[in-house]
N, C-alpha and C. Protein backbone atom coordinates (compact mmCIF):
# COMPACT_ATOMS: atom_id res chain seq x y z
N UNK A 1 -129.00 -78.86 -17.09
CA UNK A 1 -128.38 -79.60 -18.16
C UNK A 1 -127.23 -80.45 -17.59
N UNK A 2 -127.43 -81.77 -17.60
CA UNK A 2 -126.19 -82.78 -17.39
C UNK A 2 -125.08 -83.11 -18.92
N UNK A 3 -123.79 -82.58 -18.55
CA UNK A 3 -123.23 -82.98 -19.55
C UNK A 3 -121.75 -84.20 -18.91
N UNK A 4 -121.55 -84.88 -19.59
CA UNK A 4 -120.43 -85.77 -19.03
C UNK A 4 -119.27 -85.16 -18.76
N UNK A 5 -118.62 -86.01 -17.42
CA UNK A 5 -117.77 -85.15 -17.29
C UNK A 5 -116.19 -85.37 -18.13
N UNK A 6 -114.99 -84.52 -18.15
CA UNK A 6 -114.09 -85.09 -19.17
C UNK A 6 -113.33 -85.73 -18.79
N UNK A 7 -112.72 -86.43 -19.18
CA UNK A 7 -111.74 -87.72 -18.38
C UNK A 7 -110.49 -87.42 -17.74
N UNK A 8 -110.23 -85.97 -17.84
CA UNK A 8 -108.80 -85.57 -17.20
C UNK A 8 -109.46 -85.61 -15.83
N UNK A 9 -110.59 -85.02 -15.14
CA UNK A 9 -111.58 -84.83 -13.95
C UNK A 9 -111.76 -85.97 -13.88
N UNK A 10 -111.29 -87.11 -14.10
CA UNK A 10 -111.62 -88.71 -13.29
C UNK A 10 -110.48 -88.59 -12.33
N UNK A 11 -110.81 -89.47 -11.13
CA UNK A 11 -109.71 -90.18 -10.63
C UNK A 11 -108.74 -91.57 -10.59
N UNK A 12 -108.32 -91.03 -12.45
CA UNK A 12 -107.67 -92.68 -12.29
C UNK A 12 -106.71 -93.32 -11.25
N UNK A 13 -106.17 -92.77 -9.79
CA UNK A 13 -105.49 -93.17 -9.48
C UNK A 13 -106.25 -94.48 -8.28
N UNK A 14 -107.56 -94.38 -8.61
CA UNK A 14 -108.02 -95.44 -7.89
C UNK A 14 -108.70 -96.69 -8.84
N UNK A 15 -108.21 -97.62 -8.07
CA UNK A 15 -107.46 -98.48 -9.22
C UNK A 15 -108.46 -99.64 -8.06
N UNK A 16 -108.94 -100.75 -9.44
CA UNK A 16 -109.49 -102.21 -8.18
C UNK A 16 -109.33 -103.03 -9.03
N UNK A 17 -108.75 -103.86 -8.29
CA UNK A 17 -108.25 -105.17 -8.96
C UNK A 17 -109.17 -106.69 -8.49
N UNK A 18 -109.88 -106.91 -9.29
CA UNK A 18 -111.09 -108.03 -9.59
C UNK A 18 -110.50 -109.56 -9.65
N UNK A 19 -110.49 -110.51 -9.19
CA UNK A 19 -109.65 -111.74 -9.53
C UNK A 19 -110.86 -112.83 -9.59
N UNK A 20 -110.77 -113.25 -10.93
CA UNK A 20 -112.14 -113.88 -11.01
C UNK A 20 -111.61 -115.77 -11.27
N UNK A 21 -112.66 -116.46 -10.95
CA UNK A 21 -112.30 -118.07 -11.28
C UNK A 21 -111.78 -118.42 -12.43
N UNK A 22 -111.28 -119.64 -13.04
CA UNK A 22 -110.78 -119.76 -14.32
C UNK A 22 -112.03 -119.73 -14.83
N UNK A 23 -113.25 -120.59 -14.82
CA UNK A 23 -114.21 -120.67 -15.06
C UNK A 23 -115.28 -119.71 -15.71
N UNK A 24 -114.73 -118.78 -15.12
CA UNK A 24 -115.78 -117.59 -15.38
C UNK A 24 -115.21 -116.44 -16.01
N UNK A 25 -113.86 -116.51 -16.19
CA UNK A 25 -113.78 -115.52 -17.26
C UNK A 25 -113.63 -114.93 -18.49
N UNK A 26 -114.38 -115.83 -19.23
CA UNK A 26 -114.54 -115.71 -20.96
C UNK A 26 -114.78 -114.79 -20.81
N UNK A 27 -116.21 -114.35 -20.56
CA UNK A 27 -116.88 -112.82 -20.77
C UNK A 27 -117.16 -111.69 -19.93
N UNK A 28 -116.05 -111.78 -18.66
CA UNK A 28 -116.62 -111.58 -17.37
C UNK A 28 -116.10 -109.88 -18.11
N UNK A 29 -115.96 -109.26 -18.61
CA UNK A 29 -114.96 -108.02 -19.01
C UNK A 29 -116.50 -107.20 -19.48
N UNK A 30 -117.14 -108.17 -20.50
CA UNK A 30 -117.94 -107.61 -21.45
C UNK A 30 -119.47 -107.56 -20.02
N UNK A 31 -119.47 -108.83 -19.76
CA UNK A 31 -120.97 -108.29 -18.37
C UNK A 31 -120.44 -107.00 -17.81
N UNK A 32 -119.18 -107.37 -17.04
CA UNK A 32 -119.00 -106.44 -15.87
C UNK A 32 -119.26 -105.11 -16.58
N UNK A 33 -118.45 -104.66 -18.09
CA UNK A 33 -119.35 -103.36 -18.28
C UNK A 33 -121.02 -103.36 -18.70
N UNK A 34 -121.11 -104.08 -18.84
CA UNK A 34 -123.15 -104.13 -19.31
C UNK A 34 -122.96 -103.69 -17.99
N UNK A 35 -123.05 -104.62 -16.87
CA UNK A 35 -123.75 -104.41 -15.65
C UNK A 35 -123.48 -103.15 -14.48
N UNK A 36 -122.37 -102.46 -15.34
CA UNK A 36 -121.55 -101.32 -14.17
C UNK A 36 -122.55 -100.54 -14.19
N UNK A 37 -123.12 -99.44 -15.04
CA UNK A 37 -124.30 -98.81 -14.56
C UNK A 37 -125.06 -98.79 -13.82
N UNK A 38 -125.57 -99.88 -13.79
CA UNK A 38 -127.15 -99.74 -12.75
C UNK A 38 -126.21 -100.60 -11.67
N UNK A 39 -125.41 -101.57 -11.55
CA UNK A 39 -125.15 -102.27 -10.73
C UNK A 39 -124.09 -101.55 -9.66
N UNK A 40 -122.73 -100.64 -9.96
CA UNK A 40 -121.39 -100.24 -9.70
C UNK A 40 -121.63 -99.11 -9.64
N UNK A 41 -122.48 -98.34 -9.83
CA UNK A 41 -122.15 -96.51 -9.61
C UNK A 41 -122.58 -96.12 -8.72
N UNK A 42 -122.16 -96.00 -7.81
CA UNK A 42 -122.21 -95.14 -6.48
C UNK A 42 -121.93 -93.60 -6.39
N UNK A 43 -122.86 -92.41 -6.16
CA UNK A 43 -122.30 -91.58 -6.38
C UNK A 43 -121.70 -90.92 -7.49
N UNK A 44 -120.45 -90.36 -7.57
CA UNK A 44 -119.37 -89.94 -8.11
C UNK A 44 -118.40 -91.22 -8.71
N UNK A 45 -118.78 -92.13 -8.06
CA UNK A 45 -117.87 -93.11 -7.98
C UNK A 45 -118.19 -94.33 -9.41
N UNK A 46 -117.69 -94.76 -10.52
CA UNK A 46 -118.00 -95.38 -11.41
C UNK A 46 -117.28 -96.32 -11.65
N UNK A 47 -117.13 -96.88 -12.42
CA UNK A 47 -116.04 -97.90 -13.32
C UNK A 47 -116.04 -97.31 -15.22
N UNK A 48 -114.52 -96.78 -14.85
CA UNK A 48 -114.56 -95.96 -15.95
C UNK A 48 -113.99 -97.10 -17.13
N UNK A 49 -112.99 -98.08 -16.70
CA UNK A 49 -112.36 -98.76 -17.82
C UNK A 49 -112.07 -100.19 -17.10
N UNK A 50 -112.63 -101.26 -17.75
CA UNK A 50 -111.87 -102.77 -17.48
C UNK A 50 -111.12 -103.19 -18.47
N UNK A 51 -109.56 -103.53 -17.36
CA UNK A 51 -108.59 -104.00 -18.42
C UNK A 51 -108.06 -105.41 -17.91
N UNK A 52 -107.81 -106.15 -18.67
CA UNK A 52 -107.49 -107.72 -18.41
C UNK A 52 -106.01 -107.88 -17.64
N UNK A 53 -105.37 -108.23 -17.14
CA UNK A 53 -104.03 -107.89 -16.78
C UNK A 53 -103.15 -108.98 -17.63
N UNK A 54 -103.60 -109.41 -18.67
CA UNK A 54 -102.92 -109.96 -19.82
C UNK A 54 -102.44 -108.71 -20.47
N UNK A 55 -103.38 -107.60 -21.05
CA UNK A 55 -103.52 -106.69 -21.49
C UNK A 55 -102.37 -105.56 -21.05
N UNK A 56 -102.18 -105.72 -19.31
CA UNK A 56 -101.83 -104.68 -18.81
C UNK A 56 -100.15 -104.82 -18.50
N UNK A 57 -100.08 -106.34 -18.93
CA UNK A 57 -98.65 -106.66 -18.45
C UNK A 57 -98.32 -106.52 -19.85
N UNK A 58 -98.66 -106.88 -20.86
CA UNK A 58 -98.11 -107.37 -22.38
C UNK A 58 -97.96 -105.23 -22.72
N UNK A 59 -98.84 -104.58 -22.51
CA UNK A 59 -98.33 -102.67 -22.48
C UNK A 59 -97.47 -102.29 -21.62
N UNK A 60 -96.98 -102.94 -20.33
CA UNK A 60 -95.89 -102.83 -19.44
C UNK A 60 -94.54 -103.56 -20.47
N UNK A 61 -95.05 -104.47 -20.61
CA UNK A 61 -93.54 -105.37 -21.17
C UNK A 61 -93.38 -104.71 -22.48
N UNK A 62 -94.41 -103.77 -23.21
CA UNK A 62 -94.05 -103.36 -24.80
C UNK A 62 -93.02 -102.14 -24.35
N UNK A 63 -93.38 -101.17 -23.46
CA UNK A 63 -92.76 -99.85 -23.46
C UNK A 63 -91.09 -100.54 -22.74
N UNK A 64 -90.74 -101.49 -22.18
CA UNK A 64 -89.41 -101.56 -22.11
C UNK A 64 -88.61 -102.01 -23.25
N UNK A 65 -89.83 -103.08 -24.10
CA UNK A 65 -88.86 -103.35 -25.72
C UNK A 65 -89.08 -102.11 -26.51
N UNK A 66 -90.27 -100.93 -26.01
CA UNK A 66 -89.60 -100.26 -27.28
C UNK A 66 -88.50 -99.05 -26.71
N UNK A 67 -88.31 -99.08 -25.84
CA UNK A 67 -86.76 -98.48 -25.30
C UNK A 67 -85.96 -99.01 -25.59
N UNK A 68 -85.87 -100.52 -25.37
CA UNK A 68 -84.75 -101.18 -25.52
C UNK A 68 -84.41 -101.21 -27.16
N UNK A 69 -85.47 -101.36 -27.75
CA UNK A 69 -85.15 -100.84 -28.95
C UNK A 69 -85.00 -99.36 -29.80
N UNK A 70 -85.21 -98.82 -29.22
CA UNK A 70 -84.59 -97.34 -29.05
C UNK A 70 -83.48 -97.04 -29.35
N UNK A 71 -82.94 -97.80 -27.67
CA UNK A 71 -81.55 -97.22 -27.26
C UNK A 71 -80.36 -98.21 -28.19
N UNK A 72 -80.97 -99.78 -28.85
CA UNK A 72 -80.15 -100.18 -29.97
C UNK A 72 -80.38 -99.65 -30.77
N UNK A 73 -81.49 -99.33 -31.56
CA UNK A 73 -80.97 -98.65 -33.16
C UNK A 73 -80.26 -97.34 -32.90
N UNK A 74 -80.71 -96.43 -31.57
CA UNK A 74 -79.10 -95.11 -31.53
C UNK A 74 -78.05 -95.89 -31.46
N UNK A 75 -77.61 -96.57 -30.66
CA UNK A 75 -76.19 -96.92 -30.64
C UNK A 75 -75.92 -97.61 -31.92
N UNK A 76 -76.69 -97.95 -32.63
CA UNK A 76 -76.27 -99.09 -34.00
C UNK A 76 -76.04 -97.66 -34.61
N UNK A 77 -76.97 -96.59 -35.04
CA UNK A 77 -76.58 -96.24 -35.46
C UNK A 77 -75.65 -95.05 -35.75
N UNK A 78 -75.01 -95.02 -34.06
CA UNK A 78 -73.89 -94.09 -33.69
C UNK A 78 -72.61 -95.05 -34.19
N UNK A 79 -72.73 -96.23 -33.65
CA UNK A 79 -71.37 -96.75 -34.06
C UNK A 79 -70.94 -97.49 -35.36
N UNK A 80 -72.40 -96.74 -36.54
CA UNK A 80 -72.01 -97.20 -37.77
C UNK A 80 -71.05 -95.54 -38.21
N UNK A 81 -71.54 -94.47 -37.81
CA UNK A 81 -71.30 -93.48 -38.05
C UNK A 81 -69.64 -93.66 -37.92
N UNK A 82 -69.37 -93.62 -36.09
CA UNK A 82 -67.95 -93.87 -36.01
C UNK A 82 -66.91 -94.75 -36.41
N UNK A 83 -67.64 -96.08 -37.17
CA UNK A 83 -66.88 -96.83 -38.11
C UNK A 83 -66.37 -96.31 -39.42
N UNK A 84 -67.79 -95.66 -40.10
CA UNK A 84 -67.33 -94.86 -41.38
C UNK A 84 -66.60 -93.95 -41.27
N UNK A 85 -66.89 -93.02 -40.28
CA UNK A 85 -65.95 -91.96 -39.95
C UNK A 85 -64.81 -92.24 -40.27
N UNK A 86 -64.16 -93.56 -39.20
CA UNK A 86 -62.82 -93.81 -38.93
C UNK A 86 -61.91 -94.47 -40.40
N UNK A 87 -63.12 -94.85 -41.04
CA UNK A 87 -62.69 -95.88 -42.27
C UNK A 87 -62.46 -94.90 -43.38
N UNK A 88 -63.02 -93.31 -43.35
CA UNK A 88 -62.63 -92.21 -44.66
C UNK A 88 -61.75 -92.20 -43.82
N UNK A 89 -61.60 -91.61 -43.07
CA UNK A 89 -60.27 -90.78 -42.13
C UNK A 89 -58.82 -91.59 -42.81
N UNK A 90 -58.85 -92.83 -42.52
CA UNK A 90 -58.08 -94.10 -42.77
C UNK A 90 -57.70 -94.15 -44.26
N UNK A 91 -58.99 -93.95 -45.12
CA UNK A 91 -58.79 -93.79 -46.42
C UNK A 91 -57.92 -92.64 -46.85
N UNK A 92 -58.56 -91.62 -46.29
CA UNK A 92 -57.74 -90.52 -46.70
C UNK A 92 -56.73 -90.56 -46.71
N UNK A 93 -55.88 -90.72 -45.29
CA UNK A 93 -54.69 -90.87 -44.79
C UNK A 93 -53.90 -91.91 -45.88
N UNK A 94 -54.18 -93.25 -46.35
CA UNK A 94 -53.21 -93.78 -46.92
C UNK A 94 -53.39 -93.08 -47.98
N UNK A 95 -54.46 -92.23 -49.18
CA UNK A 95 -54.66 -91.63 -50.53
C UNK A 95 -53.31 -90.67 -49.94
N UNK A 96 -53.07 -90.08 -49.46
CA UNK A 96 -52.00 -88.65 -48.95
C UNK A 96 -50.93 -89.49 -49.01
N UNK A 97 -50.67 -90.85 -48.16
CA UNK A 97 -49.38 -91.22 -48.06
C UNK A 97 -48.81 -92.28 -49.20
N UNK A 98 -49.38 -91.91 -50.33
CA UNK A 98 -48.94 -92.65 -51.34
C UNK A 98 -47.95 -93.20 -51.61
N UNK A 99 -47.45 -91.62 -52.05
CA UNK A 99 -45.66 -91.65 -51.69
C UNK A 99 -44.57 -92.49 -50.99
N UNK A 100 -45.29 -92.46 -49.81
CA UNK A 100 -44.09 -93.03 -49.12
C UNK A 100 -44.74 -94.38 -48.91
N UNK A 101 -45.61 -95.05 -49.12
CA UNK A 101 -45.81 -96.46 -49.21
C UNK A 101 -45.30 -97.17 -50.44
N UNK A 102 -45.09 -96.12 -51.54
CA UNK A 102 -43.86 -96.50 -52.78
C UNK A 102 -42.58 -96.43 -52.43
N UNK A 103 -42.08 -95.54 -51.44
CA UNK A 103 -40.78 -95.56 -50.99
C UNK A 103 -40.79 -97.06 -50.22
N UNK A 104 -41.42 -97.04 -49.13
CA UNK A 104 -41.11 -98.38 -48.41
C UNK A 104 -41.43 -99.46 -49.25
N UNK A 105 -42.17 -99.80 -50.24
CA UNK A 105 -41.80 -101.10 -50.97
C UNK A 105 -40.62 -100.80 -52.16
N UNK A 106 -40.08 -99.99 -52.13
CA UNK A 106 -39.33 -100.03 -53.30
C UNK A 106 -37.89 -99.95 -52.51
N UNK A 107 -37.97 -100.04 -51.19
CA UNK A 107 -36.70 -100.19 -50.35
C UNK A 107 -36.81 -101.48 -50.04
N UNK A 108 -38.02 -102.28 -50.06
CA UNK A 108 -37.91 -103.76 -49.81
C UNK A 108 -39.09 -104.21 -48.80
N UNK A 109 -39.71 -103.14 -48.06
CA UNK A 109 -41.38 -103.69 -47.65
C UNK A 109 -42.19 -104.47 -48.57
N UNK A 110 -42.55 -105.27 -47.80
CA UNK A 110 -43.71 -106.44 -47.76
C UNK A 110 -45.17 -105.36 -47.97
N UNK A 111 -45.76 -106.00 -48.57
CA UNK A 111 -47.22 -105.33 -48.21
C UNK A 111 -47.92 -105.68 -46.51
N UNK A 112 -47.16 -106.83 -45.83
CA UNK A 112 -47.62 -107.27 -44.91
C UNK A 112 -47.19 -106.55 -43.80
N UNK A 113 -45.52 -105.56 -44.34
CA UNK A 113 -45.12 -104.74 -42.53
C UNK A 113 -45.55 -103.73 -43.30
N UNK A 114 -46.28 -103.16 -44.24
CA UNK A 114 -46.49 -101.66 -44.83
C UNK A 114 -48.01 -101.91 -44.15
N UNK A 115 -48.55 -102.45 -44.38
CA UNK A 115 -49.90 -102.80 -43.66
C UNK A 115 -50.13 -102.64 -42.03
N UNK A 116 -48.92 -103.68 -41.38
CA UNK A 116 -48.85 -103.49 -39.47
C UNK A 116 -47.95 -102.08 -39.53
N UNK A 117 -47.71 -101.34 -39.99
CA UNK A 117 -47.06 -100.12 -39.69
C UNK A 117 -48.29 -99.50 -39.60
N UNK A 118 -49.11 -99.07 -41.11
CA UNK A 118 -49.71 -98.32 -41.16
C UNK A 118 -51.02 -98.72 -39.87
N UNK A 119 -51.40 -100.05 -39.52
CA UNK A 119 -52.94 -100.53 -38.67
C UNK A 119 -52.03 -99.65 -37.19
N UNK A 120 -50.80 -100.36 -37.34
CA UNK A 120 -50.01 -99.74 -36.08
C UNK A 120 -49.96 -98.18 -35.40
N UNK A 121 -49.64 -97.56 -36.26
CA UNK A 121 -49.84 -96.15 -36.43
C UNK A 121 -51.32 -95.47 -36.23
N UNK A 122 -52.01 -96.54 -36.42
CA UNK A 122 -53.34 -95.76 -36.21
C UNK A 122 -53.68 -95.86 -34.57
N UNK A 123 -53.27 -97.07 -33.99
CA UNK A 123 -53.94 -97.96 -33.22
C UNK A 123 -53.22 -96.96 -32.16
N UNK A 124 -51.78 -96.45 -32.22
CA UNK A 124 -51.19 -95.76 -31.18
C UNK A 124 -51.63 -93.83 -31.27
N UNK A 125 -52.03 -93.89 -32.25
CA UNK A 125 -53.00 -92.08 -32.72
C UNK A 125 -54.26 -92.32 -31.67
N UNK A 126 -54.90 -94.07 -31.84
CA UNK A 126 -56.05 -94.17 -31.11
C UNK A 126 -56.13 -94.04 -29.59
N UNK A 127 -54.75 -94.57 -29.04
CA UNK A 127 -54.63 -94.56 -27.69
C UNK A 127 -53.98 -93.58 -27.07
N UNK A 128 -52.91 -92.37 -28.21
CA UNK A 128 -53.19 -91.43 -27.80
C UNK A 128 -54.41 -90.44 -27.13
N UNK A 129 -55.39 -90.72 -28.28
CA UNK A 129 -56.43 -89.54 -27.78
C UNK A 129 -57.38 -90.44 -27.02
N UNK A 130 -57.48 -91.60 -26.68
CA UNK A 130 -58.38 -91.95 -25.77
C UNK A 130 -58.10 -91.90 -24.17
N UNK A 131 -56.50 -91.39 -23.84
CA UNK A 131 -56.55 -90.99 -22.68
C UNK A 131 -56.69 -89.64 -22.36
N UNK A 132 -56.40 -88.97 -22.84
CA UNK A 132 -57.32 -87.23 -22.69
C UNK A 132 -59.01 -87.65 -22.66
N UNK A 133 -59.08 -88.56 -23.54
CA UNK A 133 -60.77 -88.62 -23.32
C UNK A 133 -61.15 -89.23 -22.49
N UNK A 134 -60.14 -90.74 -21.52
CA UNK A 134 -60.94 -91.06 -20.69
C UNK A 134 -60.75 -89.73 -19.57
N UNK A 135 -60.03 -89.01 -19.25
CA UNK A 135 -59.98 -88.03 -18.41
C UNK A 135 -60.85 -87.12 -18.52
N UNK A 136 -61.29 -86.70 -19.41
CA UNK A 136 -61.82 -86.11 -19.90
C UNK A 136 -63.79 -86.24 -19.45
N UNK A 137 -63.69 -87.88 -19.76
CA UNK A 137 -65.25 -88.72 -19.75
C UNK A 137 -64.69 -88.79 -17.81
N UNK A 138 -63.84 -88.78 -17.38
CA UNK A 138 -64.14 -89.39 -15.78
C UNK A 138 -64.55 -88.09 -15.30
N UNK A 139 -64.08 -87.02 -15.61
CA UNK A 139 -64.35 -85.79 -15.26
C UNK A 139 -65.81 -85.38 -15.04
């Protein structure tokens, strides 16, 4: 009983690369398999798959856009996370400091230095903890 064999038991790592005239290759894909049977099998030895190298570059060039698109929608959507994050955090913080943003305009603040105090205040909380973290990240 001959049964076929399964395709993990091929040896795809032998590989032949065919370079045909401009002329002749409309259909040269579709003969070459008609004709591999009786014409190409030697042995053990067959032609298991013809692929165009239009084919083979355009599946090379897809798997780097779909990494590359990958690795943007994580980061898009890590650094939407750490925007919102930072923007409740922010919220919160002025809802708590109510109080005293009524004290400072009712002593004579502008909404414009109650504003660079408060962006201020954040910006130096920020560069506090980003040097423990770059130490932290060089580590």
């Amino acid at each position: 009983m001959v049964a076929p064999m399964p395709e993990e038991w091929y040896d795809l790592g032998t590989e032949f690369c065919v370079r045909v005239k401009e002329d002749q290759d409309r259909d040269f894909i579709a003969r070459l398999k008609a004709d591999s049977e009786k014409l190409y099998r030697v042995g053990n030895v067959f032609i298991a798959d013809v692929r165009s190298f239009t084919d083979i570059r355009r599946n090379f060039q897809q798997s780097h856009t779909n990494a590359w698109n990958s690795y943007l929608f994580g980061m898009g959507f890590l650094l939407l996370n750490i925007f919102l994050g930072l923007l409740g955090t922010f919220w919160f913080r002025t809802q708590q400091r109510r109080g005293e943003i009524a004290l400072m305009k009712s002593l004579g603040g502008t909404d414009h230095s109650i504003f660079v105090r408060q962006l201020a205040e954040g910006l130096i909380l920020l560069a506090v903890a980003t040097i423990p973290a770059i130490f932290i990240d060089w580590n």
